[in-house]
C-alpha atoms as a PDB file:
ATOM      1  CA  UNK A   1      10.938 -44.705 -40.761  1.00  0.00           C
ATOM      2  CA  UNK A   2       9.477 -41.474 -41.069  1.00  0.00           C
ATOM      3  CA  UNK A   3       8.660 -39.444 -44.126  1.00  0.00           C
ATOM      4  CA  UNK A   4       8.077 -35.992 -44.349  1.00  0.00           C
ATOM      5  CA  UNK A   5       5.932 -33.969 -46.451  1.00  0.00           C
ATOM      6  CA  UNK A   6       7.333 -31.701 -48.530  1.00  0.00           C
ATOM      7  CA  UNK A   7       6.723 -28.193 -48.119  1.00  0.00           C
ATOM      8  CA  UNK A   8       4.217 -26.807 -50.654  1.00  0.00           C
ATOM      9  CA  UNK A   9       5.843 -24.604 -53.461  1.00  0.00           C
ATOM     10  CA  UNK A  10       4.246 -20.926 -53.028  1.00  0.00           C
ATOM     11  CA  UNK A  11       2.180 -19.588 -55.243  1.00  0.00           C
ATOM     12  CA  UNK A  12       1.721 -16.243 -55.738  1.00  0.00           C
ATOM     13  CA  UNK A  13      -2.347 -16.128 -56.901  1.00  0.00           C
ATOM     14  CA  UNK A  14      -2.593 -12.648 -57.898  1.00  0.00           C
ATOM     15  CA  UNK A  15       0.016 -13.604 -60.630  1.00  0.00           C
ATOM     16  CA  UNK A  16      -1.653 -16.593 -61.395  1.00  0.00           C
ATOM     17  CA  UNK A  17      -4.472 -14.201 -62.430  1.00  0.00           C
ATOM     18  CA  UNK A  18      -2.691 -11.767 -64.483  1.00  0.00           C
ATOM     19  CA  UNK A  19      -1.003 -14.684 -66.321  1.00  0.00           C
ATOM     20  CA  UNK A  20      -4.607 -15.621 -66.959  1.00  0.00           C
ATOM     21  CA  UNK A  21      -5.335 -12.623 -68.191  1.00  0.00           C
ATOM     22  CA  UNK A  22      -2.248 -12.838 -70.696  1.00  0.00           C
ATOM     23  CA  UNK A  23      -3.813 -16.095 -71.922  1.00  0.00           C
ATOM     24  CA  UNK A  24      -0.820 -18.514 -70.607  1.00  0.00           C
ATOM     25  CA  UNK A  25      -1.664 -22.223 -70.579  1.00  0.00           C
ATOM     26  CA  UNK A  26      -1.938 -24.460 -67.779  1.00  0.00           C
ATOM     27  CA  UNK A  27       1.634 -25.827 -68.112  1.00  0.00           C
ATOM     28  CA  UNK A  28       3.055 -22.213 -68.444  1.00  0.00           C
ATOM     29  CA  UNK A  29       1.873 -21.219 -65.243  1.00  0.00           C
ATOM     30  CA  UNK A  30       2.551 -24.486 -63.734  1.00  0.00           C
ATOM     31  CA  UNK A  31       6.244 -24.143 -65.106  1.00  0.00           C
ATOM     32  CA  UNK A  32       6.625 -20.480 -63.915  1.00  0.00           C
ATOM     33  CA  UNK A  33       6.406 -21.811 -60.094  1.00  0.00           C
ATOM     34  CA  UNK A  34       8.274 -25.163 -60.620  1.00  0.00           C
ATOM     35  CA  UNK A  35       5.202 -26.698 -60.798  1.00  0.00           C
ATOM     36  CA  UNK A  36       3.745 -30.043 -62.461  1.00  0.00           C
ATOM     37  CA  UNK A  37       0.014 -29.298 -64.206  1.00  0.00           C
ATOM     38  CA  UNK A  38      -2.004 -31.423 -62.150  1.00  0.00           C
ATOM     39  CA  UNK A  39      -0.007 -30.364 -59.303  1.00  0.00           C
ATOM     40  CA  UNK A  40      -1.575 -26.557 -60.316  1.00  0.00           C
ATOM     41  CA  UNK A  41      -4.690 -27.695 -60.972  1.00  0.00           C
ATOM     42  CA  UNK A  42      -4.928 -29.213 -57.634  1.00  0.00           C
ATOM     43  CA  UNK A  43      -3.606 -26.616 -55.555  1.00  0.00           C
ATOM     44  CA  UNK A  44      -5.722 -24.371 -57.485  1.00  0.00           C
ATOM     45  CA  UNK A  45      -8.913 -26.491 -56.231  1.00  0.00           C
ATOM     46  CA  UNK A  46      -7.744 -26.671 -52.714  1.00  0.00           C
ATOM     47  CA  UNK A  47      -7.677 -22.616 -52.732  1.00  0.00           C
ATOM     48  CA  UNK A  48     -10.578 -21.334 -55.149  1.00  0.00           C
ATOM     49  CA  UNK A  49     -12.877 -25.072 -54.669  1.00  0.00           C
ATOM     50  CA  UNK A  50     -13.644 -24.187 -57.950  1.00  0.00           C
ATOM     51  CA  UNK A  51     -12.866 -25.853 -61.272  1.00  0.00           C
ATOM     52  CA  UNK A  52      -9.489 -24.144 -62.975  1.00  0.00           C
ATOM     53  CA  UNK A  53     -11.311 -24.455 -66.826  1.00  0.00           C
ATOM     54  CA  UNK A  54     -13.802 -21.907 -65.512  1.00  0.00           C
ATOM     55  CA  UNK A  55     -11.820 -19.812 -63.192  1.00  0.00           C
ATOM     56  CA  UNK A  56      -9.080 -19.373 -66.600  1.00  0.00           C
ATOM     57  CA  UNK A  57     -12.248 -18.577 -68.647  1.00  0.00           C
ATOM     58  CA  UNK A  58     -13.199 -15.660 -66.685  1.00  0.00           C
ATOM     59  CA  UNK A  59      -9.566 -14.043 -67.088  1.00  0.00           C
ATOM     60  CA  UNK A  60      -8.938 -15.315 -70.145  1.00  0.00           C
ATOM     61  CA  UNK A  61     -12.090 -12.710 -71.276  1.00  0.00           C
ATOM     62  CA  UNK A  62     -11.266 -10.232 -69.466  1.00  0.00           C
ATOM     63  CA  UNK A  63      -7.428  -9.873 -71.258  1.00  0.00           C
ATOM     64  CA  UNK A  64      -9.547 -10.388 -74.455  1.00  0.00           C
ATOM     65  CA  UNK A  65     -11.507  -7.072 -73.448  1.00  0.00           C
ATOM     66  CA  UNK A  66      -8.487  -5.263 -72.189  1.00  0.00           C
ATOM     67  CA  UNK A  67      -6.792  -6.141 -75.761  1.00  0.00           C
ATOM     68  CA  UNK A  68     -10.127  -5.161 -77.469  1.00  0.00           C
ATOM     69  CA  UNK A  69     -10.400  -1.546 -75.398  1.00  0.00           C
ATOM     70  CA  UNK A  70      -6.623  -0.856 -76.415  1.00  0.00           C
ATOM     71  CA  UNK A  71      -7.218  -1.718 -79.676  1.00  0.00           C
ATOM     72  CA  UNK A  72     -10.376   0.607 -79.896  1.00  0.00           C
ATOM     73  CA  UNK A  73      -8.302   3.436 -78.109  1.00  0.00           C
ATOM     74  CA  UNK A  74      -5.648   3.285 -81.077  1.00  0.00           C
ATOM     75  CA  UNK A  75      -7.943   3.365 -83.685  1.00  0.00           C
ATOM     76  CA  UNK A  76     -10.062   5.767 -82.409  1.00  0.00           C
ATOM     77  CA  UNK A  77      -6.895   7.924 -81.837  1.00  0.00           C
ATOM     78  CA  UNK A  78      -5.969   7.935 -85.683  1.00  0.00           C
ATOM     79  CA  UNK A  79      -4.561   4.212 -86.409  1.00  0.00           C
ATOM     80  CA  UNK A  80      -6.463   3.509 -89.649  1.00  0.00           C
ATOM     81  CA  UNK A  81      -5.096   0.214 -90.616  1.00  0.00           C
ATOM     82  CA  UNK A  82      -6.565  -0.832 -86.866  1.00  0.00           C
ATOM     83  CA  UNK A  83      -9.580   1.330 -87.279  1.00  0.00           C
ATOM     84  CA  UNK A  84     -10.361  -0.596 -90.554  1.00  0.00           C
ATOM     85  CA  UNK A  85      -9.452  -3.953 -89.323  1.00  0.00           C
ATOM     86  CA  UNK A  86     -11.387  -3.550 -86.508  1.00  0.00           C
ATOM     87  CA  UNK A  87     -14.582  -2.769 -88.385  1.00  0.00           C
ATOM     88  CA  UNK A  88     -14.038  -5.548 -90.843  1.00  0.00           C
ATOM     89  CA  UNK A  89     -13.782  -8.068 -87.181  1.00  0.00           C
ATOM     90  CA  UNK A  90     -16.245  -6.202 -84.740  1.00  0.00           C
ATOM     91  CA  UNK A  91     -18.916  -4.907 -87.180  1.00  0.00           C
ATOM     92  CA  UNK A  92     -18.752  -7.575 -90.536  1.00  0.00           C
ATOM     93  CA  UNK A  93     -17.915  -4.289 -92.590  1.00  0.00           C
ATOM     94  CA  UNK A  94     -15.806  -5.508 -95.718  1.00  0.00           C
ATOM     95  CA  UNK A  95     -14.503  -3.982 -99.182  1.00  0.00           C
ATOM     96  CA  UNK A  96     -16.445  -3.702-101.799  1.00  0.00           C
ATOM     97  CA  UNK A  97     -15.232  -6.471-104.926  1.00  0.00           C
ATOM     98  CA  UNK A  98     -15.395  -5.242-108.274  1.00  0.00           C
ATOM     99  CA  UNK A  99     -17.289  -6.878-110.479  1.00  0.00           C
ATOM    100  CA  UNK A 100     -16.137  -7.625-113.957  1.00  0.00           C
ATOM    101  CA  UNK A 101     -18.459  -8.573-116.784  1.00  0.00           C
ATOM    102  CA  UNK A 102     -16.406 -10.351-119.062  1.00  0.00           C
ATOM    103  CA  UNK A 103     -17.858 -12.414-122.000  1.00  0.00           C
ATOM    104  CA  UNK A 104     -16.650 -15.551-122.965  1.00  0.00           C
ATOM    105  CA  UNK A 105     -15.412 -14.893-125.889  1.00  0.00           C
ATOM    106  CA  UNK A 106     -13.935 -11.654-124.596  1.00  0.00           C
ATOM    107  CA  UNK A 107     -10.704 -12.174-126.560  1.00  0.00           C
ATOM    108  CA  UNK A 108     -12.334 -12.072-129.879  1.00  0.00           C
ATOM    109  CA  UNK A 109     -14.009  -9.378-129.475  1.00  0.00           C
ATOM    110  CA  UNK A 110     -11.164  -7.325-128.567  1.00  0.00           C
ATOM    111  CA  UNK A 111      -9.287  -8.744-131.389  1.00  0.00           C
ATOM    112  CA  UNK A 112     -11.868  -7.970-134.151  1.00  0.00           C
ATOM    113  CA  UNK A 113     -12.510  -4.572-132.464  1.00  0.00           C
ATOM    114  CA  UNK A 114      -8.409  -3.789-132.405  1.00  0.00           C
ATOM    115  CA  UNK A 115      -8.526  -5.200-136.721  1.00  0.00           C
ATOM    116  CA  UNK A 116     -11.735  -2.596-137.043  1.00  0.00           C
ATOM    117  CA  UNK A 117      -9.698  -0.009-135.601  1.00  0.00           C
ATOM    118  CA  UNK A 118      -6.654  -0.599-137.316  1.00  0.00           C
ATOM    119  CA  UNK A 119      -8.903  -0.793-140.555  1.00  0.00           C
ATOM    120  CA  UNK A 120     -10.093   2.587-139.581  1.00  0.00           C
ATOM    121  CA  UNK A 121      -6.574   3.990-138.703  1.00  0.00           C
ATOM    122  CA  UNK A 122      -5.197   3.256-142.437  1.00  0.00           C
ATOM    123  CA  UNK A 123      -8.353   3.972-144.029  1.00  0.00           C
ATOM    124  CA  UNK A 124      -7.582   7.587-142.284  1.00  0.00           C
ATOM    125  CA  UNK A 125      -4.210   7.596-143.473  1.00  0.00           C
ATOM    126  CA  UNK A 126      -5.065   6.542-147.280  1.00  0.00           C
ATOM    127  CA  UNK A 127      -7.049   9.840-147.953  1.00  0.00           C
ATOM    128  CA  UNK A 128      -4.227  11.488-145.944  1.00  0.00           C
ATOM    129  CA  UNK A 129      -1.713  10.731-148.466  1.00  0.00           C
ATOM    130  CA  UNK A 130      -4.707  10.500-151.048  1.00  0.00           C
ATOM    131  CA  UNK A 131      -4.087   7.014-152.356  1.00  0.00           C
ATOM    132  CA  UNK A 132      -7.078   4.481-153.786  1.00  0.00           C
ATOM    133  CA  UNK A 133      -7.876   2.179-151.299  1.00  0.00           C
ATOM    134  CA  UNK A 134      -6.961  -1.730-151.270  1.00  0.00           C
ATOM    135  CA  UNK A 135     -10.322  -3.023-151.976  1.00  0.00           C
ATOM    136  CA  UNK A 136     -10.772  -0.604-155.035  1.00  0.00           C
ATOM    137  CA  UNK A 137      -7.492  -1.138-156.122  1.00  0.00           C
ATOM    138  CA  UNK A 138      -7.556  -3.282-159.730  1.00  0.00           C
ATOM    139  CA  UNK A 139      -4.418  -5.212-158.439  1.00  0.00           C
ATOM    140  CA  UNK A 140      -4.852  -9.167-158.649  1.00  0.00           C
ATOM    141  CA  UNK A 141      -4.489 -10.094-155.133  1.00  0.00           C
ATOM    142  CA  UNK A 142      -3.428 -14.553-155.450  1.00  0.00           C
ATOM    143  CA  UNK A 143      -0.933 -16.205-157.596  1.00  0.00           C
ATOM    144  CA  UNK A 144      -3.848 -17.422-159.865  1.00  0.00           C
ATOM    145  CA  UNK A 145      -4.569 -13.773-160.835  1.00  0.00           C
ATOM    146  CA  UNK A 146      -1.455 -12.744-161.243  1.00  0.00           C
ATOM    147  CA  UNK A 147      -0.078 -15.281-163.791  1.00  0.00           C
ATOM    148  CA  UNK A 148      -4.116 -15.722-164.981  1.00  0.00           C
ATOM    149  CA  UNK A 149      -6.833 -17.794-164.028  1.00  0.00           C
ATOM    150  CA  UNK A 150      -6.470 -20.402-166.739  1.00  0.00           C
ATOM    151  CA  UNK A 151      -2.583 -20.535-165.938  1.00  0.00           C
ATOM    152  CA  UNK A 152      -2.136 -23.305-163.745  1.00  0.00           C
ATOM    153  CA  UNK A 153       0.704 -21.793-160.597  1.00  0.00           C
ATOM    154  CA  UNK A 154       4.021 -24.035-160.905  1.00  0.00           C
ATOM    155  CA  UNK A 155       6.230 -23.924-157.539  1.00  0.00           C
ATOM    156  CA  UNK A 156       9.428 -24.524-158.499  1.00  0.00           C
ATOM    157  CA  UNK A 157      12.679 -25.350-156.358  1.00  0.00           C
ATOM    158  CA  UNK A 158      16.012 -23.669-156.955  1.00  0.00           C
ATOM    159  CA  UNK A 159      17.564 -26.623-158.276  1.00  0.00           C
ATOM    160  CA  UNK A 160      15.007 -28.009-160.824  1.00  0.00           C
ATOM    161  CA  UNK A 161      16.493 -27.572-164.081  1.00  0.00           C
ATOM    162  CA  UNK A 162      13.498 -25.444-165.492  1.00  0.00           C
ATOM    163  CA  UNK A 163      14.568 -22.967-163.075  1.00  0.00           C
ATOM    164  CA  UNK A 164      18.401 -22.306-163.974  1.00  0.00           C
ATOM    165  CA  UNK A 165      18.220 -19.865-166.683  1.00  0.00           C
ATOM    166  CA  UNK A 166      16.646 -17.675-164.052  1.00  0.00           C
ATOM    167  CA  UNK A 167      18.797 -17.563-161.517  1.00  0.00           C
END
């Protein structure tokens, strides 16, 4: 019995190489002839004698420098969001961060600064309308003062009888 060989599938090289270029796989290039990958990377040996990984390397960097001259081109022409990204990639450039000294205890501060100014604000207002400030004022300021310091202060509830003639 006699078996014959199959005719080879053809492969169109100069594609091969511009599909390198694009950065397509093994096994999409294999798959765009009808191809199996080792069946590629042996009929790529047969033609180039030369090892596929390196040969793909080659074009690989070359579409890399083809993207990279486009991409330069734009940005030279006027794109800023590529001009900027491209100098933050290319040259290490990067925004500046703002630094923020904060103390720890930030929050107090700015609360006892907001009471001093508040302070201020109705000390201003008191010799606008020309009244005696609080802390000159003779007013008793607790309970103790105002029902006298030997008084003892009594809380009473609504319903304790003591309390009903008042109400």
């Amino acid at each position: 019995m006699w078996i014959m060989a199959r005719t080879p599938v053809p492969i169109d090289w100069k594609l091969v190489d511009d599909y390198l270029e694009l950065g397509a796989t093994q096994e999409e290039i294999a798959e765009s002839f009808g191809l199996e990958r080792d069946q590629l990377r042996r009929r790529f040996k047969e033609k180039h004698n030369i090892d596929y990984v390196a040969y793909a390397a080659q074009f690989k960097r070359r579409g890399q420098m083809q993207i990279r001259r486009a991409q330069f081109d734009n940005a030279v022409a006027g794109n800023t969001q590529l001009l900027l990204w491209l100098g933050k990639v290319l040259c290490g450039q990067r925004e500046v961060e703002s630094v923020q000294n904060v103390a720890p205890n930030q929050s107090v501060i700015d609360s006892t600064h907001e009471n001093m100014l508040l302070k201020a604000r109705v000390e201003e207002l008191e010799k606008k309308l020309d009244v005696v400030p609080r802390e000159n004022r003779n007013e008793p300021k607790t309970e103790q003062e105002l029902c006298g310091s030997d008084t003892p202060v009594q809380h009473l509830d609504r319903s304790s009888p003591e309390r009903e003639d008042l109400f």
